[in-house]
N, C-alpha and C. Protein backbone atom coordinates (compact mmCIF):
# COMPACT_ATOMS: atom_id res chain seq x y z
N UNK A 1 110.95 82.42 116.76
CA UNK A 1 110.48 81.72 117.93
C UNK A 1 109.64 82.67 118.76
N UNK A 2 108.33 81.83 119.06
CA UNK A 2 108.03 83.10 120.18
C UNK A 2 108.02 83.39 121.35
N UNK A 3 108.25 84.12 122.26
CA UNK A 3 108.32 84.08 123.53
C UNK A 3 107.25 84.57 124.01
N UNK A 4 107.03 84.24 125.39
CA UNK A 4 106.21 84.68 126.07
C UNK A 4 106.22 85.46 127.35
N UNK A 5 105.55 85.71 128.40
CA UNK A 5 105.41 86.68 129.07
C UNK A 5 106.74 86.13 130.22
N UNK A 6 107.02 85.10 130.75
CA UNK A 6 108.24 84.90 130.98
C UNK A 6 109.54 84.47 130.73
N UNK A 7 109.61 84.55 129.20
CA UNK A 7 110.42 84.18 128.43
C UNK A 7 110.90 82.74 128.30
N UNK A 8 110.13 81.39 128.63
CA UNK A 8 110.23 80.35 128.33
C UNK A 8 109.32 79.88 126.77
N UNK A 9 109.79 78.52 126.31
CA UNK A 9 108.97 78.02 125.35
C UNK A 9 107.95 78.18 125.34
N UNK A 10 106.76 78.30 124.48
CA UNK A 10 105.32 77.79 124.03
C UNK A 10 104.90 76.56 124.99
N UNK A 11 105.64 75.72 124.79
CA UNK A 11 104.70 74.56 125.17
C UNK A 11 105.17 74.37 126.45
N UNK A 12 106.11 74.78 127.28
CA UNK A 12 106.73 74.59 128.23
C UNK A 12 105.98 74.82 129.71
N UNK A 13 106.21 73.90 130.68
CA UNK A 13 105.14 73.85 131.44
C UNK A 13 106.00 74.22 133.08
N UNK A 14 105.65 74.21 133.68
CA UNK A 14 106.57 74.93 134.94
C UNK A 14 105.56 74.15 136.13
N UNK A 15 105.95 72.72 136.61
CA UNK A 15 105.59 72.85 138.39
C UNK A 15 104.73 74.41 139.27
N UNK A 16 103.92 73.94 139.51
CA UNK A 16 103.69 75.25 140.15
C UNK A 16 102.36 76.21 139.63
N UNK A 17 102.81 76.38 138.46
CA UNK A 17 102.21 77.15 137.53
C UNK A 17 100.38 77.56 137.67
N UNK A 18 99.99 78.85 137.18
CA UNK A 18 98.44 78.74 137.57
C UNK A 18 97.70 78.49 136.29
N UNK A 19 96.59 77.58 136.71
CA UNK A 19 95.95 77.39 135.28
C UNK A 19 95.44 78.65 134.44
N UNK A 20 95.24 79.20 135.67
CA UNK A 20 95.04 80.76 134.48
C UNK A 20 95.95 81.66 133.68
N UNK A 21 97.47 81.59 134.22
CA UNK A 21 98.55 81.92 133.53
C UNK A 21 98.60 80.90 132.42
N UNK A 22 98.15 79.13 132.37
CA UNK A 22 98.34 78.89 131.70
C UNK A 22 96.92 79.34 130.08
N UNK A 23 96.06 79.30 130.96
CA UNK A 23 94.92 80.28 130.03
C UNK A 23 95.01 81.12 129.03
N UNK A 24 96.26 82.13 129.99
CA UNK A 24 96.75 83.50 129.53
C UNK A 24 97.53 83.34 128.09
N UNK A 25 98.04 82.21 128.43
CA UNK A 25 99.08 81.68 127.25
C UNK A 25 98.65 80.77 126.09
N UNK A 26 97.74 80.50 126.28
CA UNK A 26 97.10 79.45 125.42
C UNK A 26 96.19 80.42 124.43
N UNK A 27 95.65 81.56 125.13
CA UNK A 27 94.83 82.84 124.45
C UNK A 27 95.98 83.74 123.66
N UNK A 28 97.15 83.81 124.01
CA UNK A 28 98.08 84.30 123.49
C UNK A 28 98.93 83.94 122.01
N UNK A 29 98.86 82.82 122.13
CA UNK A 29 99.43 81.69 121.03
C UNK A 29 98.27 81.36 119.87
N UNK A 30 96.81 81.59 120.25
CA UNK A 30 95.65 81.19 119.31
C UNK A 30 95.70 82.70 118.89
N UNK A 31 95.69 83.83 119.96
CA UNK A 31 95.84 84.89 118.72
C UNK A 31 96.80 85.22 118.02
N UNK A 32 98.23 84.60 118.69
CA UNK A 32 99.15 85.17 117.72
C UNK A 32 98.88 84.03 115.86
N UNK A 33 98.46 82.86 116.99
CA UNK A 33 98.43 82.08 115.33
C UNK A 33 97.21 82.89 114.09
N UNK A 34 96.64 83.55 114.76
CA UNK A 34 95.10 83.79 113.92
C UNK A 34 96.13 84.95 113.37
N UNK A 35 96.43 85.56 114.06
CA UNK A 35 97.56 87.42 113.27
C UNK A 35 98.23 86.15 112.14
N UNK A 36 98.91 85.37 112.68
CA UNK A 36 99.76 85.01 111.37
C UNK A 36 99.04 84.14 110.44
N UNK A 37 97.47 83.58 110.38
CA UNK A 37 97.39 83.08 109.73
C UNK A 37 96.15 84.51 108.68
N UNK A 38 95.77 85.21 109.44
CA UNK A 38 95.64 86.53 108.28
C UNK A 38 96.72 87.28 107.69
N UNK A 39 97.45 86.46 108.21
CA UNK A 39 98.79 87.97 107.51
C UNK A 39 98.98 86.84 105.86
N UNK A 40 99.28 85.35 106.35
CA UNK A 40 99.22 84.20 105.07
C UNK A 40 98.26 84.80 104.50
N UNK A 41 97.50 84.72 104.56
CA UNK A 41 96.33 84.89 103.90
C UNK A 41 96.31 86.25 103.22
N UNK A 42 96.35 87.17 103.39
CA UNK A 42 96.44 88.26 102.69
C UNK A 42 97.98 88.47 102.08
N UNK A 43 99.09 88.06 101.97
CA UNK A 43 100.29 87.67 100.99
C UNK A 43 99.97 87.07 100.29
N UNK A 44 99.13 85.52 100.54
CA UNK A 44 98.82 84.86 99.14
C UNK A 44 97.88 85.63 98.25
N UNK A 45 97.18 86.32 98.70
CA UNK A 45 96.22 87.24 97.83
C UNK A 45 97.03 88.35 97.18
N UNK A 46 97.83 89.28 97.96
CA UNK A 46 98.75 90.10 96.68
C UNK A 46 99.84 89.41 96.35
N UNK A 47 100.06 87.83 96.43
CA UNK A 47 101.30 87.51 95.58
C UNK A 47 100.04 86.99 93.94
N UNK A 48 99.10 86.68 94.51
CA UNK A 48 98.48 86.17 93.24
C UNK A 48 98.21 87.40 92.28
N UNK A 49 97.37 87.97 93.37
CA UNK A 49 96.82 89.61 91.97
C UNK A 49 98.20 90.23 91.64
N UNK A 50 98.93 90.10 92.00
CA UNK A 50 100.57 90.70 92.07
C UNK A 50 101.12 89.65 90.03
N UNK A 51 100.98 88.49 90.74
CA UNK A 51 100.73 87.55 89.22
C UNK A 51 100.41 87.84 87.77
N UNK A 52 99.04 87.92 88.52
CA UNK A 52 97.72 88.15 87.29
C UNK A 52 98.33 88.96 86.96
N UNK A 53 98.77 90.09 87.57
CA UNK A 53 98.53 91.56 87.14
C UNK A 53 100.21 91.46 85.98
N UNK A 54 101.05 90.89 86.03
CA UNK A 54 102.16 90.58 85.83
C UNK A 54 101.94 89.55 84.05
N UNK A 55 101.15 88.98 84.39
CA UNK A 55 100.24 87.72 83.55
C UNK A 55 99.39 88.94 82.27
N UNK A 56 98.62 89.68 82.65
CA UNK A 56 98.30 90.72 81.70
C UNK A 56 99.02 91.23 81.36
N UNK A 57 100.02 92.35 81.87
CA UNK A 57 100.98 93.09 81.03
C UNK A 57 101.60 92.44 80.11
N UNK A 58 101.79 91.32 80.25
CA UNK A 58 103.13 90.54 79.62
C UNK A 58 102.23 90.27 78.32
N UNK A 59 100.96 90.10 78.37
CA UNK A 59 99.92 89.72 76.98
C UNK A 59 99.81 90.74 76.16
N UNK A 60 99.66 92.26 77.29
CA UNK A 60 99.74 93.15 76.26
C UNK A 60 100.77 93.52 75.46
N UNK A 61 102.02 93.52 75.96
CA UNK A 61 103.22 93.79 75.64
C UNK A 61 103.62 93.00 74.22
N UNK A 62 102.90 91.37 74.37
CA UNK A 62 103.16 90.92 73.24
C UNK A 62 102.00 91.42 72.11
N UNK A 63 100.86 91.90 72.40
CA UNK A 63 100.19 92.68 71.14
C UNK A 63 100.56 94.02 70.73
N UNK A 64 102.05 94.14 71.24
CA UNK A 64 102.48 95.78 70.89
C UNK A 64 102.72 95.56 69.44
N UNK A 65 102.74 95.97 68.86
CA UNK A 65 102.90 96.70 67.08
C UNK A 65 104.45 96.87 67.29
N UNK A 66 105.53 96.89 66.28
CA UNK A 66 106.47 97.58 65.97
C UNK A 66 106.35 98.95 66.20
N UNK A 67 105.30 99.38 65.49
CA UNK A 67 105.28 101.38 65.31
C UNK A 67 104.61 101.73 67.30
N UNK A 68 103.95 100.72 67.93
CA UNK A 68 103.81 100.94 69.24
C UNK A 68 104.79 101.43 70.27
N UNK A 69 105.91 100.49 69.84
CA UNK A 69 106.76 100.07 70.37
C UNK A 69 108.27 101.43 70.19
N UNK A 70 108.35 101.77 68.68
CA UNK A 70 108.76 102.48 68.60
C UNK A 70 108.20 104.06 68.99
N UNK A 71 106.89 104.18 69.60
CA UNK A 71 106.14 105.50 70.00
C UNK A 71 106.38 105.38 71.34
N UNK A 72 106.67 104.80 71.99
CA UNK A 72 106.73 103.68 73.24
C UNK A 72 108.38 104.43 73.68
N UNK A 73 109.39 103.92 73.29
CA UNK A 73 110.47 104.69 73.27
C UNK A 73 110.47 106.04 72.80
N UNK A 74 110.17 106.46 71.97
CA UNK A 74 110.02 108.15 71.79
C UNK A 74 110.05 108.93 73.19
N UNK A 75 108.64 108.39 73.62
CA UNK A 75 107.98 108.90 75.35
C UNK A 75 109.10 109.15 75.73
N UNK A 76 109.84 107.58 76.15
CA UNK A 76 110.66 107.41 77.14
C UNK A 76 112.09 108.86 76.92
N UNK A 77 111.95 108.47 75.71
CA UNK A 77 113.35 109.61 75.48
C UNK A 77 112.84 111.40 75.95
N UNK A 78 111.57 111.50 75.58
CA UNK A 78 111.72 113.23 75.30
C UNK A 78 110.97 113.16 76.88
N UNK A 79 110.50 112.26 77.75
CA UNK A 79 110.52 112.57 79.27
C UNK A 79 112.01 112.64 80.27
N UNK A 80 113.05 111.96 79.36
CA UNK A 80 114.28 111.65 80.16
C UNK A 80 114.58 113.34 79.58
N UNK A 81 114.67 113.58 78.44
CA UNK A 81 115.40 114.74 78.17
C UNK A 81 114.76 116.08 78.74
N UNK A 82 113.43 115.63 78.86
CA UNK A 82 112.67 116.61 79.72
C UNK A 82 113.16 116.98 81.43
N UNK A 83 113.36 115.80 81.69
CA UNK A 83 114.02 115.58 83.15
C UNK A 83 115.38 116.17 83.64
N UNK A 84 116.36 115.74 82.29
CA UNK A 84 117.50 116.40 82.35
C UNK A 84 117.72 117.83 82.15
N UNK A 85 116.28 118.29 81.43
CA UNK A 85 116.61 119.96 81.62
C UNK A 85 116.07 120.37 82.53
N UNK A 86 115.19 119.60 83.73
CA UNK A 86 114.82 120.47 84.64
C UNK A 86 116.16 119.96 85.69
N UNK A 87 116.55 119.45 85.74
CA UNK A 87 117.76 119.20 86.58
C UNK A 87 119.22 119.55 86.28
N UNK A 88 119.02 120.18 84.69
CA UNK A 88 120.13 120.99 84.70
C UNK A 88 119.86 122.27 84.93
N UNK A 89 119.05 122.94 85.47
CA UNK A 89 118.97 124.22 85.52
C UNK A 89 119.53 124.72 87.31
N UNK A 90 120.63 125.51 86.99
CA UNK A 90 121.02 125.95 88.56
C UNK A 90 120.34 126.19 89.44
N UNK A 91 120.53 125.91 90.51
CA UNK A 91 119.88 126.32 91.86
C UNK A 91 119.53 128.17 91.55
N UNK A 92 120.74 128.62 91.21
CA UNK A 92 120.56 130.16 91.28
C UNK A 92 119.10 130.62 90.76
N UNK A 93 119.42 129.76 89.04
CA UNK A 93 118.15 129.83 88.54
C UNK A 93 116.78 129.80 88.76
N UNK A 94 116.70 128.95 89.58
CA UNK A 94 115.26 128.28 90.18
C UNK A 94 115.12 129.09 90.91
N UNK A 95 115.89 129.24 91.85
CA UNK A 95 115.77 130.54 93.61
C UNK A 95 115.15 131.81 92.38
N UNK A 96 116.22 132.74 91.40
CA UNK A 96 116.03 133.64 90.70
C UNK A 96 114.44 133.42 90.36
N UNK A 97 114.10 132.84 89.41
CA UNK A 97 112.89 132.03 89.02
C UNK A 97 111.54 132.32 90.17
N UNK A 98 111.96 131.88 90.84
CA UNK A 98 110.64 132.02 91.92
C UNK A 98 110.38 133.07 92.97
N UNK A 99 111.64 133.96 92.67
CA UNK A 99 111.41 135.30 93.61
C UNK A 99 110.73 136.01 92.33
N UNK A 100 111.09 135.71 91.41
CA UNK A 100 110.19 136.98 90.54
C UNK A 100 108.90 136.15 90.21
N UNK A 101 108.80 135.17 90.57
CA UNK A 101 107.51 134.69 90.92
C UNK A 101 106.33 135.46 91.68
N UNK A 102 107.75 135.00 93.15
CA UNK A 102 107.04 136.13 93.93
C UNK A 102 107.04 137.68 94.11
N UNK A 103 107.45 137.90 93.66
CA UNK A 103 107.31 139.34 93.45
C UNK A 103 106.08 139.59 92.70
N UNK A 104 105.82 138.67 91.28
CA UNK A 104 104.82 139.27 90.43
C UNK A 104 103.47 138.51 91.46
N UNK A 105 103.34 138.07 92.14
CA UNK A 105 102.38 138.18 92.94
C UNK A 105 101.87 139.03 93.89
N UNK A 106 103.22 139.65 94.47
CA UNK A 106 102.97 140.50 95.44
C UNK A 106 102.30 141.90 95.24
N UNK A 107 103.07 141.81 93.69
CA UNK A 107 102.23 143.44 92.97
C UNK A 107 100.99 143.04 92.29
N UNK A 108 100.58 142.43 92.11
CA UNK A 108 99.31 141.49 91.73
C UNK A 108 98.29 141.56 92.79
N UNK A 109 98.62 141.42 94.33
CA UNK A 109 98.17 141.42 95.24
C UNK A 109 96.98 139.99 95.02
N UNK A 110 97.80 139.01 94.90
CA UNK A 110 97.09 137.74 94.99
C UNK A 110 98.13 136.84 95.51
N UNK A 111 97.60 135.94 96.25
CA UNK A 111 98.67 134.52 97.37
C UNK A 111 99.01 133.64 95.73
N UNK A 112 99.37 132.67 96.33
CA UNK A 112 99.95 131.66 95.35
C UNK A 112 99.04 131.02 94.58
N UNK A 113 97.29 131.62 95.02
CA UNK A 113 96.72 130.12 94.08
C UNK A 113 95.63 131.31 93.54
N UNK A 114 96.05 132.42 93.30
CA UNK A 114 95.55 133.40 91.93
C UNK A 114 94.48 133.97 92.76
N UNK A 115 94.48 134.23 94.05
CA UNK A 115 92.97 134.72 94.66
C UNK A 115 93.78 136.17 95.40
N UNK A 116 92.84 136.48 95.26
CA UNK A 116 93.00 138.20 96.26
C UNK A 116 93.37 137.57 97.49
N UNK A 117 94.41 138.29 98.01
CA UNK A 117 94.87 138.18 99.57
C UNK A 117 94.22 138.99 100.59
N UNK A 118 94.56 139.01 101.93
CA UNK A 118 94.01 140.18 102.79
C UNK A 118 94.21 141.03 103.05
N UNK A 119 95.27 141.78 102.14
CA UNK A 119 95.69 142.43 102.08
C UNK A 119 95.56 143.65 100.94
N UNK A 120 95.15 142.82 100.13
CA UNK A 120 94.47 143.71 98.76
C UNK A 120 93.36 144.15 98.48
């Protein structure tokens, strides 16, 4: 529901009232309708390409090959097992790992992205 600047109805009219407050409100309600009728408007557009796009995969998926399909899972496996060894490796490790990182930079006398520092 929306409210307005004195918290009565939309259409609600008050004895009294100035035509320009009622102005105020009538400019208020045409823009809020225009915000909500671009906001429609741009949902129906990514629910459709959202579709399509849903509508293609599903075509390609059915021209996968058996041997696709089985290369297809391979991926999936040696990225998961890839994943699990970088997440099994201890904290100690990693900390260990990247001080002699840094270290071999420091005697290198280059920053992190292989360039001479200001110091070297």
């Amino acid at each position: 529901m929306i409210s307005l600047l004195d918290g009565q109805e939309p259409g609600a009219f008050r004895p009294g009232e100035s035509s320009s407050l009622l102005n105020m409100k009538i400019a208020d309600l045409k823009a809020e309708q225009a915000r909500m009728l671009a906001a429609k408007k741009r949902l129906t557009k990514d629910l459709r390409n959202t579709e399509r796009k849903r509508k293609r995969i599903k075509e390609r998926a059915r021209q996968l090959t058996d041997e696709d399909l089985v290369a297809v899972l391979m991926m999936r496996k040696e990225t998961r097992s890839t994943a699990a060894a970088a997440t099994a490796a201890s904290p100690e490790e990693t900390d260990a790992s990247m001080a002699e990182d840094l270290d071999a930079h420091e005697e290198d006398g280059r920053d992190g992205r292989g360039e001479k520092g200001p110091d070297a």
